[in-house]
Protein backbone atom coordinates (compact mmCIF):
# COMPACT_ATOMS: atom_id res chain seq x y z
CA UNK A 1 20.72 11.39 -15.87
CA UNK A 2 20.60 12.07 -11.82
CA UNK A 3 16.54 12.10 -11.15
CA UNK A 4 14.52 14.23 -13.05
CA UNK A 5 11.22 15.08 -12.67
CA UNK A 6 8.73 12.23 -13.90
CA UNK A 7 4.89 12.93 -14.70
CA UNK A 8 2.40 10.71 -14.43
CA UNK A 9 -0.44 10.83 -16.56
CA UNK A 10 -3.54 8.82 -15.56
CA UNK A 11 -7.00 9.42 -17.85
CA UNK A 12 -9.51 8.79 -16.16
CA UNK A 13 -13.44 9.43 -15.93
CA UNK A 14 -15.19 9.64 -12.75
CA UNK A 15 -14.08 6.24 -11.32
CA UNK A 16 -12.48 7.92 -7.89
CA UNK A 17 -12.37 4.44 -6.31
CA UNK A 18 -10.18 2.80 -8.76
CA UNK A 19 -7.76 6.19 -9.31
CA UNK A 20 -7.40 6.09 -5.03
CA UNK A 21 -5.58 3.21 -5.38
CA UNK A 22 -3.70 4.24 -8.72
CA UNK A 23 -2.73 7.54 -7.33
CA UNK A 24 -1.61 6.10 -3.67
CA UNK A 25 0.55 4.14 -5.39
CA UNK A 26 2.11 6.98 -7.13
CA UNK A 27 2.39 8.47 -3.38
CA UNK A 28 4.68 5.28 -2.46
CA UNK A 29 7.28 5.70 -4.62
CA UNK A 30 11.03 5.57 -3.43
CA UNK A 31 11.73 7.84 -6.44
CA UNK A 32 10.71 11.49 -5.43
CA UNK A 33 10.81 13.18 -7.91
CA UNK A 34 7.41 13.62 -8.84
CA UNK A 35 4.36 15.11 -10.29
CA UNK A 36 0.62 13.12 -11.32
CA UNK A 37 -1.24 14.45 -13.92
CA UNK A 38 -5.16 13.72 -13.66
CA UNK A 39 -7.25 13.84 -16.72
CA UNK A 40 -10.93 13.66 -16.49
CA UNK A 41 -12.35 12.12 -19.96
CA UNK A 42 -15.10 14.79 -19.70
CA UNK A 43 -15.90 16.24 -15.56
CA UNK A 44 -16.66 14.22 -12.77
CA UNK A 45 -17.07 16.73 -9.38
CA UNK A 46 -16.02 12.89 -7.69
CA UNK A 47 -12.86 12.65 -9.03
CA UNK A 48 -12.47 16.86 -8.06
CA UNK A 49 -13.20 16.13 -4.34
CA UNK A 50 -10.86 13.72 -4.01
CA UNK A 51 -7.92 15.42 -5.43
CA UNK A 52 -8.39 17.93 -3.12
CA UNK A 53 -8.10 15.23 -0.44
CA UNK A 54 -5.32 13.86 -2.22
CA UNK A 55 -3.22 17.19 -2.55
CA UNK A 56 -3.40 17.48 1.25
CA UNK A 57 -2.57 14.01 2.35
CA UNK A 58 0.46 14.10 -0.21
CA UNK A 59 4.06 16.43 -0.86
CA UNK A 60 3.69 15.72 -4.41
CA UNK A 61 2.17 18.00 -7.11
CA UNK A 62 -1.39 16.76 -8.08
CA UNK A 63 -3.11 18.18 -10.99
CA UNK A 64 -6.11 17.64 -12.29
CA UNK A 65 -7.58 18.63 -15.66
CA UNK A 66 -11.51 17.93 -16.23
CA UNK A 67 -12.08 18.38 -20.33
CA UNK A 68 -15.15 19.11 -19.44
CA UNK A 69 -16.91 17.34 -22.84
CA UNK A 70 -15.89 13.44 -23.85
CA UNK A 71 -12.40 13.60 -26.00
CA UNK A 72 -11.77 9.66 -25.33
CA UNK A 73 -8.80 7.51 -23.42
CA UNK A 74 -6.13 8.15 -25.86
CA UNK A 75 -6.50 12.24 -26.38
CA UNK A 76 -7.04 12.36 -22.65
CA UNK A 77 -3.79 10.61 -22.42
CA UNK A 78 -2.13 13.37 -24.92
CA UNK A 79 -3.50 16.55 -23.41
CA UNK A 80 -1.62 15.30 -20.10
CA UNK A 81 1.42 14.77 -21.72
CA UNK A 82 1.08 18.35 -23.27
CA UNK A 83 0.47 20.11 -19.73
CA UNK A 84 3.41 17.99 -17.81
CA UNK A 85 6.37 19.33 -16.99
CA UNK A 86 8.38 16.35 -16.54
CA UNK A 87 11.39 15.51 -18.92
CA UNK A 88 10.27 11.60 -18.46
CA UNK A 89 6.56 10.72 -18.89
CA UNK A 90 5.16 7.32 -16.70
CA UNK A 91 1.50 5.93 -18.10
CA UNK A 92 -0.82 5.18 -15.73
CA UNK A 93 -4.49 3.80 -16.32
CA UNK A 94 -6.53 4.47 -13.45
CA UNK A 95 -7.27 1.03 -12.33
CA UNK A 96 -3.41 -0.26 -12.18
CA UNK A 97 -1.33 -0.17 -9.66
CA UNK A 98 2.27 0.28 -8.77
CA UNK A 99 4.80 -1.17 -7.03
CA UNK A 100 6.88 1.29 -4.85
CA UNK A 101 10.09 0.78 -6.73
CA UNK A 102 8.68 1.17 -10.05
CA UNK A 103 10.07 3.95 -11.07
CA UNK A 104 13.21 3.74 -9.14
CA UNK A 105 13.90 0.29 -11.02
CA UNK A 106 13.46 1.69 -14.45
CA UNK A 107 15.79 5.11 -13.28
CA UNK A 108 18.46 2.59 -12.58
CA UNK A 109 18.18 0.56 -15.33
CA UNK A 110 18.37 3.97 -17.88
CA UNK A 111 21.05 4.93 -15.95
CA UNK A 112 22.92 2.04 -16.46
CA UNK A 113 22.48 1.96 -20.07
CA UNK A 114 23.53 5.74 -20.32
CA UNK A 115 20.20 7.00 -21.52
CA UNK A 116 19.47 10.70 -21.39
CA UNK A 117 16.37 12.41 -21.94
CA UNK A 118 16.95 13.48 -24.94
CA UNK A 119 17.57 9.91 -26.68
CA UNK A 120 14.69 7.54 -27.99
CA UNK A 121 14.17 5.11 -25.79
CA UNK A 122 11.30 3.01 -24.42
CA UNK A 123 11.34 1.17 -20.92
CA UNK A 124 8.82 -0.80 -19.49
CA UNK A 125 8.43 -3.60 -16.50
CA UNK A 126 7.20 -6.72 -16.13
CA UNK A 127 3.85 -7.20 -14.58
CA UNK A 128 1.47 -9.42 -12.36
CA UNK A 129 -2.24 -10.42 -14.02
CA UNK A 130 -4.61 -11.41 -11.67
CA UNK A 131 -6.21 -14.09 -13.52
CA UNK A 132 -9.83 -13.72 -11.87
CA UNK A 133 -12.06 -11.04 -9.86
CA UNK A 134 -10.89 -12.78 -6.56
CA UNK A 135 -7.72 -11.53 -7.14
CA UNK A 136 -5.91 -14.42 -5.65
CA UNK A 137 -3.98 -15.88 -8.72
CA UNK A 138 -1.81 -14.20 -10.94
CA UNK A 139 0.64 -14.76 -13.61
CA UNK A 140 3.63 -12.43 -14.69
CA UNK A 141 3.84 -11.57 -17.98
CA UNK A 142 5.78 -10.94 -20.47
CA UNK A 143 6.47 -14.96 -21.01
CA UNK A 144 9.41 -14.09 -22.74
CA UNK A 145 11.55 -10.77 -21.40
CA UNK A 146 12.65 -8.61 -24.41
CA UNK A 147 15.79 -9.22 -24.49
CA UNK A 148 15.92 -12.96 -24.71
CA UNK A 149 13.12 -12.69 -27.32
CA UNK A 150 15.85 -12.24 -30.05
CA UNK A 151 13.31 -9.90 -31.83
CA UNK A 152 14.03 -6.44 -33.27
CA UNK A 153 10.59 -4.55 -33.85
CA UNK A 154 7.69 -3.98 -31.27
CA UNK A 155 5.14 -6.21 -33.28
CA UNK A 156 7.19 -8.98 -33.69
CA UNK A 157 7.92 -9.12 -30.22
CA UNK A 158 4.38 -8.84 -29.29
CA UNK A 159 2.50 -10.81 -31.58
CA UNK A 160 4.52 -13.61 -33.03
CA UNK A 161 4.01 -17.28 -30.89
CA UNK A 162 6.76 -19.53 -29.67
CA UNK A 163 5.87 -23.19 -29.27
CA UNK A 164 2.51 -23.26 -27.94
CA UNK A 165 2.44 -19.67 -26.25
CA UNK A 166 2.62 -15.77 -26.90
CA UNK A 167 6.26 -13.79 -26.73
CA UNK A 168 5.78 -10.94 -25.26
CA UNK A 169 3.54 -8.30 -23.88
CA UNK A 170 4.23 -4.51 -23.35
CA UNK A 171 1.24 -2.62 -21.13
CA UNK A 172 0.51 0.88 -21.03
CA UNK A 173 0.81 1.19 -17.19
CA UNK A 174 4.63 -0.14 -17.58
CA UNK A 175 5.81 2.32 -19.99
CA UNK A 176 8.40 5.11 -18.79
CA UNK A 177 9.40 7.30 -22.02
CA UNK A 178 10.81 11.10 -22.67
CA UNK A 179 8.14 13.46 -23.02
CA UNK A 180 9.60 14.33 -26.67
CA UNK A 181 8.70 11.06 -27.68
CA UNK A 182 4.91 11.52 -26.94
CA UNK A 183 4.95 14.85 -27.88
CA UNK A 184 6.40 13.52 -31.68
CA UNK A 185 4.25 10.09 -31.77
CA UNK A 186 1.28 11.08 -29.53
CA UNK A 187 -1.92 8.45 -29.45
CA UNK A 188 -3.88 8.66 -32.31
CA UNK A 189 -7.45 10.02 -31.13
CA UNK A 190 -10.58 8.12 -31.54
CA UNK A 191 -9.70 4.80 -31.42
CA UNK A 192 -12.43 2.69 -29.47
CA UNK A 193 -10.00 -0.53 -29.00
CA UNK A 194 -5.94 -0.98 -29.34
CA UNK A 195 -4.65 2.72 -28.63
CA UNK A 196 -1.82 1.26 -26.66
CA UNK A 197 -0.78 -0.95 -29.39
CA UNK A 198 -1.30 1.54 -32.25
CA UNK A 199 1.13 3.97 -30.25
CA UNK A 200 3.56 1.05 -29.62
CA UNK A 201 3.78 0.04 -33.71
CA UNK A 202 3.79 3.79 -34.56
CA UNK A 203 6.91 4.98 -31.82
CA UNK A 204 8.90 1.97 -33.07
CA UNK A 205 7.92 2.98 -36.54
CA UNK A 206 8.99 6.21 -36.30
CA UNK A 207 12.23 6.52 -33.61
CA UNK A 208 15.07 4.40 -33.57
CA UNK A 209 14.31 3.33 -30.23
CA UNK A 210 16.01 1.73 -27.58
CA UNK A 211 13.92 -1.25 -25.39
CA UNK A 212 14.65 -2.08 -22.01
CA UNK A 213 13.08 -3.65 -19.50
CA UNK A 214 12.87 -4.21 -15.80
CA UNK A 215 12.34 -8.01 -15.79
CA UNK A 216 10.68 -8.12 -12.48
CA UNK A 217 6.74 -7.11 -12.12
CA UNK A 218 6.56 -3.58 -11.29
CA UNK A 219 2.61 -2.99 -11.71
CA UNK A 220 -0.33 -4.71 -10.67
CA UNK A 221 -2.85 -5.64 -13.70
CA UNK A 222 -6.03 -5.97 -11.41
CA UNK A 223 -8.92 -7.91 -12.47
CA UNK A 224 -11.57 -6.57 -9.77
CA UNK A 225 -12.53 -4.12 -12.66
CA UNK A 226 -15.89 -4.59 -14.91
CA UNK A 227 -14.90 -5.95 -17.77
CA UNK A 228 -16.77 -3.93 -20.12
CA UNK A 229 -14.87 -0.84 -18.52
CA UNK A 230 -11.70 -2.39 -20.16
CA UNK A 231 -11.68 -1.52 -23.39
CA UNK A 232 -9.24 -4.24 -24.47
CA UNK A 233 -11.71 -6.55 -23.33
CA UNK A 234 -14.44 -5.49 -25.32
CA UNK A 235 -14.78 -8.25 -28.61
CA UNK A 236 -14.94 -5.56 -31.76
CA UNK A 237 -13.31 -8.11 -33.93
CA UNK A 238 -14.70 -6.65 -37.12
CA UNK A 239 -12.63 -3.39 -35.91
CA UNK A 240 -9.44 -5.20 -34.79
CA UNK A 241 -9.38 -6.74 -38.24
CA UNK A 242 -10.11 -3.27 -40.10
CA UNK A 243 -7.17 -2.15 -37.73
CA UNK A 244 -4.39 -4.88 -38.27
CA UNK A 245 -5.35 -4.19 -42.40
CA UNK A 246 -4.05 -0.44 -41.78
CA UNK A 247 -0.98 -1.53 -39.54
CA UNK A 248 -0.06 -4.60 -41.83
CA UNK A 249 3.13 -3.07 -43.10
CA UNK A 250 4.46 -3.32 -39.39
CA UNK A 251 4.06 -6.55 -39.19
CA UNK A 252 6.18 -9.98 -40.37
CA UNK A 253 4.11 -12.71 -42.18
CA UNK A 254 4.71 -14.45 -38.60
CA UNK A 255 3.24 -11.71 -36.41
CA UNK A 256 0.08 -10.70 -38.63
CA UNK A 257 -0.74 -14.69 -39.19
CA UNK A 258 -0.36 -14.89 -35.35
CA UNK A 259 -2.26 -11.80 -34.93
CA UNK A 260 -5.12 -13.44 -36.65
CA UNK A 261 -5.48 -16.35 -35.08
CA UNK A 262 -5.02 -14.65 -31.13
CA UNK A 263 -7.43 -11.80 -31.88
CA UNK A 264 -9.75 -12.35 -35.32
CA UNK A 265 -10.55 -15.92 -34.94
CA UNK A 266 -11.12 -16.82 -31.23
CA UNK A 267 -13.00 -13.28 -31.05
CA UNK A 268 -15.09 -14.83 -33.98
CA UNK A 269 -15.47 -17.62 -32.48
CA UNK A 270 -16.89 -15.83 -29.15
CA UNK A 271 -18.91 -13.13 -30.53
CA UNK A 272 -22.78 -14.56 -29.66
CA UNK A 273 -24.02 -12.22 -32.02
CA UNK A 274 -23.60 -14.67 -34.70
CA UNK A 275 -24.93 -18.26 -35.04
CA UNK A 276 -22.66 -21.16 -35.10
CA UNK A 277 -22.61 -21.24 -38.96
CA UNK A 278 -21.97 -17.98 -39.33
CA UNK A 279 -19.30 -17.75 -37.01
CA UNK A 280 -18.19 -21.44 -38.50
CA UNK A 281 -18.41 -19.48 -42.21
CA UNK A 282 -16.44 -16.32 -40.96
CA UNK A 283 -13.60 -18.50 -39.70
CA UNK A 284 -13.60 -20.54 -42.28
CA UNK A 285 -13.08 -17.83 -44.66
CA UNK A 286 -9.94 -16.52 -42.60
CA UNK A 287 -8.84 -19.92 -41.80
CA UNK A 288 -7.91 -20.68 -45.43
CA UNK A 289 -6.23 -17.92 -46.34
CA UNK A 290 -3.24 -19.15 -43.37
CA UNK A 291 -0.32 -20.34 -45.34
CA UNK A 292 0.52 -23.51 -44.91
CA UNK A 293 3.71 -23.01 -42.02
CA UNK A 294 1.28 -21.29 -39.59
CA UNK A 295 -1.60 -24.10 -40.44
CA UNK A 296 0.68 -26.99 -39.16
CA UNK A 297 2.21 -24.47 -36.02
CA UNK A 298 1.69 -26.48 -32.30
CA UNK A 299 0.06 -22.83 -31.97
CA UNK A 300 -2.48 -22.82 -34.46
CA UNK A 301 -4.02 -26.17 -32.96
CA UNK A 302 -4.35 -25.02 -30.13
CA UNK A 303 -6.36 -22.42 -31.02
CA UNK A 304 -8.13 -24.73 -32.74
CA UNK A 305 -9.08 -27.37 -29.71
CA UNK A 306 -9.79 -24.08 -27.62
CA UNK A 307 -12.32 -22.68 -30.08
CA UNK A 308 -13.88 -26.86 -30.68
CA UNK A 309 -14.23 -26.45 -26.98
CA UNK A 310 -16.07 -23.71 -26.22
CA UNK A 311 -18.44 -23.92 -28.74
CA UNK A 312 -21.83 -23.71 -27.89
């Protein structure tokens, strides 16, 4: 594979500061190659004016498609993929950012493994978090690259624990794929949390894929953006649960017991909807049904002393 074209597919919804950023990043690349795809979750005449600033300050192809009524993240995300014409598909949310040798990195690394575009494969980068809105700290996730994790499906690698921490972690904004593979395994529409897991479990599910990853941070995960604009930050435990119930055949005993603990329990234990006996009842109730391995885990208790200590 020499360099084909790449689209980038950014959703987006009348946020023009945020997508500035995203987009100039784009503009940076070292790889050339290049076309964005904007898709307005609805129509924002904000987000129109400044692609037409954008298309002029820029030698790459910028389009921009406003949907005109509300179709959500995930089918915004599909209807670019539809309307690219790139052979290789980069996923962009609109308040990441890139490095400039993002998608140079992951060229060379397919490359080297001999990948074409017509094989299933996956790769994706490591990434800096900024840990707080001052953007001063950040950590680089995964903790554990992919290949060094030892595991062999997407959900195992993301949601089983190691000693007292997490594996791994696979963001949308890192991901570099064929276009067939979206086109074959698009996002499913409609969901209001986890679309970029749900894709994850179901491409793994359903191609033979290859994983690889450029170990080194390639995106910026900023923090400077509302939380309650980020859907994965929004605590809908009651819906996470309903969702790992219909994905539980993708997971080991490992991951889904891990899964509950991470992302059931401490968002029980946060929600301030309930009062402390309810939320002490709902966990409870989950709590018990652990087996016995993942009740004595160095992981488990320390989910535990986190939840005893934010209490109210």
């Amino acid at each position: 594979m020499n360099e084909p074209l790449i689209s980038v597919v950014i959703p987006t919804f009348d946020r023009p500061f945020f997508l500035k950023r995203a987009i100039e990043s784009v503009i940076k690349q070292d790889y050339k190659n290049i076309e964005v795809v904007v898709v307005v979750d609805g129509f924002s005449a904000r987000t129109r004016e400044y692609i037409e600033q954008a298309k002029k300050m820029s030698n790459i192809e910028i389009n921009l498609i406003q949907t005109n009524t509300k179709v959500g993240g995930s089918e915004a995300r599909n209807i670019g993929v539809k309307e690219a014409n790139g052979e290789l598909i980069g996923l962009l949310d609109d308040d990441d950012e890139w490095f400039s040798d993002k998608l140079s990195s992951q060229m060379d690394l397919i490359n080297k493994n001999q990948l074409s575009i017509d094989d299933d494969f996956l790769c994706f980068t490591s990434l800096e978090r900024y840990k707080n809105p001052n953007q001063k700290k950040y950590d680089k996730l995964p903790n554990v690259d992919y290949k060094n994790s030892g595991k062999k499906t997407i959900s195992d690698y993301l949601f089983e624990t190691k000693g007292l921490r997490n594996i791994g972690f696979i963001q949308t904004s890192t991901v570099l794929v064929p276009k067939h593979i979206l086109i074959e395994t698009p996002f499913t529409k409609g969901l209001i949390k986890h679309q970029d897991w749900d894709w994850l479990l179901n491409v793994d599910n359903s191609h033979n894929l290859t994983i690889i990853q450029v170990e080194d941070p390639k995106i910026i995960y900023h923090s400077d953006v509302p939380m309650d604009s980020r859907v994965g930050y929004i605590n809908r435990w009651n819906f996470t649960e309903q969702w790992l119930e219909t994905h539980k055949e993708f997971f080991s005993k490992l991951a889904y017991e891990s899964f509950i603990l991470n992302y059931i329990l401490l968002g029980i234990a946060s929600d301030k909807n309930l009062s402390r006996a309810q939320r002490r009842l709902e966990i409870k109730t989950r709590y018990q049904n652990l087996s016995l391995t993942t009740k004595f885990r160095p992981y488990t208790w320390k989910i535990i002393i986190y939840m005893m200590k934010n209490k109210d």
